[in-house]
Protein backbone atom coordinates (compact mmCIF):
# COMPACT_ATOMS: atom_id res chain seq x y z
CA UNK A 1 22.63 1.27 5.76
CA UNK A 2 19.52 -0.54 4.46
CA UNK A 3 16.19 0.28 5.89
CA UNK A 4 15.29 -2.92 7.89
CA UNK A 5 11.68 -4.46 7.73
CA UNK A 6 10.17 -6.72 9.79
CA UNK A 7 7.53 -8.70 8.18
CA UNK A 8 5.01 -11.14 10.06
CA UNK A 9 3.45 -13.51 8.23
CA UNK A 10 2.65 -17.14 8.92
CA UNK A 11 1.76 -18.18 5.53
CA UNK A 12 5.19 -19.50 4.15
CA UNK A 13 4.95 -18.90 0.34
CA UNK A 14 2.93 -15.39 0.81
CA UNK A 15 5.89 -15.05 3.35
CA UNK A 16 9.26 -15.74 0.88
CA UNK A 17 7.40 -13.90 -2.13
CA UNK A 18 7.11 -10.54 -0.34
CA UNK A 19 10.74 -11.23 1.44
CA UNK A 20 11.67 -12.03 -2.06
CA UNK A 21 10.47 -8.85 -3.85
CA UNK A 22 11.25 -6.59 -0.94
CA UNK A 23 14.72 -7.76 -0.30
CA UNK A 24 15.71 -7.61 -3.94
CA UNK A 25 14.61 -3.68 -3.50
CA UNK A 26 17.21 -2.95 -1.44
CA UNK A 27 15.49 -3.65 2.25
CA UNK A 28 16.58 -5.96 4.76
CA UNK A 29 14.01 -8.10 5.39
CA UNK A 30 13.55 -10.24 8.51
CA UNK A 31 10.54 -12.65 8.60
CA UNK A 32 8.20 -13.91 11.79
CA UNK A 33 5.63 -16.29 11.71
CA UNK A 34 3.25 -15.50 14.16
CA UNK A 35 2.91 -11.92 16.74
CA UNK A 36 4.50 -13.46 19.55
CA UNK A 37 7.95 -14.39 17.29
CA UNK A 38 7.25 -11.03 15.90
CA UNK A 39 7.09 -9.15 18.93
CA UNK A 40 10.27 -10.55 20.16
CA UNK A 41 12.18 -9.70 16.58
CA UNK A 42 11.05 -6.34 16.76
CA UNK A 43 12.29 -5.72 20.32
CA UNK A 44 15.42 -7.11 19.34
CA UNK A 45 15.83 -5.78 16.15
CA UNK A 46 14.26 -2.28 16.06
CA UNK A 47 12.74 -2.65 12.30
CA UNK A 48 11.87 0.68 10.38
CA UNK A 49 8.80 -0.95 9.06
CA UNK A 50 6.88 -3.38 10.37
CA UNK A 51 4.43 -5.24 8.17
CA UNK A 52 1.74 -7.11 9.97
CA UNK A 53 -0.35 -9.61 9.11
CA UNK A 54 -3.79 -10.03 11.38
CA UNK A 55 -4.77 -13.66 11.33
CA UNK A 56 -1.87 -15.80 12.56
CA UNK A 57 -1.35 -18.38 15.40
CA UNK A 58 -0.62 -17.63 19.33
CA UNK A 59 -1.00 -14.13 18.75
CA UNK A 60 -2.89 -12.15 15.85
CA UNK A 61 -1.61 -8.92 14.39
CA UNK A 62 -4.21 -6.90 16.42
CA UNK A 63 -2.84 -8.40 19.43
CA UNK A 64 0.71 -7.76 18.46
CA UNK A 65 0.11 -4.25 17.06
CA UNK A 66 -1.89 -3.19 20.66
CA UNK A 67 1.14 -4.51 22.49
CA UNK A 68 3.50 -2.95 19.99
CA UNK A 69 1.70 0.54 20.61
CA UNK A 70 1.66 -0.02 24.51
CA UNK A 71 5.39 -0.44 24.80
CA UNK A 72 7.44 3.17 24.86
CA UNK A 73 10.06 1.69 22.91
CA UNK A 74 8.45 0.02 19.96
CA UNK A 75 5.28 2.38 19.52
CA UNK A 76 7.41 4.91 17.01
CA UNK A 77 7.77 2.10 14.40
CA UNK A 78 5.50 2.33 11.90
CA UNK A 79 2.84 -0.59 10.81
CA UNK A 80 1.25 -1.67 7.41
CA UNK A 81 -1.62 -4.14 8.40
CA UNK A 82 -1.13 -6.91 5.21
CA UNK A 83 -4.15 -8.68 5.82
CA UNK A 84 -7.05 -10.45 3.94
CA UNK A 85 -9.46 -9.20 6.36
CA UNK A 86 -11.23 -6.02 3.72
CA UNK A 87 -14.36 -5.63 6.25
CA UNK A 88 -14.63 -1.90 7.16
CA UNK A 89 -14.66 -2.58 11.17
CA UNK A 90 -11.48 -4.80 10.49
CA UNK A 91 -9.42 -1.76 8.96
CA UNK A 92 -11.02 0.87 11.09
CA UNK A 93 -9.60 -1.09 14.36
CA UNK A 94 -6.46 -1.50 12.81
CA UNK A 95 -5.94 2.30 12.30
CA UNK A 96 -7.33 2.74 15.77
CA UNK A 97 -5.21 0.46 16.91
CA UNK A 98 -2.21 2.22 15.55
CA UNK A 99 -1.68 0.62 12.10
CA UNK A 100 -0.58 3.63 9.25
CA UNK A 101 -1.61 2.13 6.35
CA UNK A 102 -4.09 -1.41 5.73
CA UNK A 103 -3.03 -3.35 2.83
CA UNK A 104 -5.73 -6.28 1.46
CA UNK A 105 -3.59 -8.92 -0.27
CA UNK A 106 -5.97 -10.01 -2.10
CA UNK A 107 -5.63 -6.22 -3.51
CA UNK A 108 -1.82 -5.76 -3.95
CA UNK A 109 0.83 -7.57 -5.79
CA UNK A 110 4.19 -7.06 -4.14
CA UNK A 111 5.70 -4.92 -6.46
CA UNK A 112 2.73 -2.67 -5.86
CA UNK A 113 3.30 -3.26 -1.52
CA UNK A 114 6.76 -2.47 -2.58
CA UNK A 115 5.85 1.20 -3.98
CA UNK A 116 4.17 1.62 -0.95
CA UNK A 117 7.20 1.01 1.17
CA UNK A 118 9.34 3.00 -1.32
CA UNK A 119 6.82 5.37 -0.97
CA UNK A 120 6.61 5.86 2.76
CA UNK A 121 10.22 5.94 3.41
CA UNK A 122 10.76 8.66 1.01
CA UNK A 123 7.97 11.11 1.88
């Protein structure tokens, strides 16, 4: 059974090309555009993975990861902040927050997100 990963990300192209590249690895992939669709996917859905991006409509990826990490049945599944926001206090609230690993995309192609991935699920 493929490892299934949720990914929330509101820009569409940034959105298929990691979907793309991730899928074709193996993973099942499931795509939400902003926290609140994201939230309700990963309630439903149970991903192994969720990767999160911060700024997004209705809710931002802070927002959805602190209400992720409240809820006793979603706060076991891990988060990768993927997230244009490189300031120090951004990723230091996102690891407070919960977040296991902060990704700047401006930093990783996703065949380098996708050794990540490979990576955590086979530590």
């Amino acid at each position: 059974m493929p490892k299934k990963i949720l990914l929330v990300e509101d820009e569409d192209i940034l959105a298929n090309m990691y979907r793309l590249k991730i899928s074709k690895a193996g993973y099942q992939v499931e795509v939400a555009d902003d926290g609140e669709q994201g939230l309700v996917m990963a309630k439903k859905n149970r991903p192994d993975l969720i990767l999160l991006d911060v700024i997004m409509p209705k809710k931002d990826g802070f927002t959805m990861l602190k209400e992720l990490k409240s809820d006793v049945s979603l706060k076991k599944i891990p988060v990768f902040l993927l997230t244009n926001l490189g300031q120090e206090e951004d990723i230091k609230k996102g690891k407070e927050l919960g977040a296991i690993d902060y990704f700047i995309k401006a930093n990783f192609t996703p065949g380098e997100l996708l050794i990540k991935i490979n990576n955590y699920f086979n530590q």
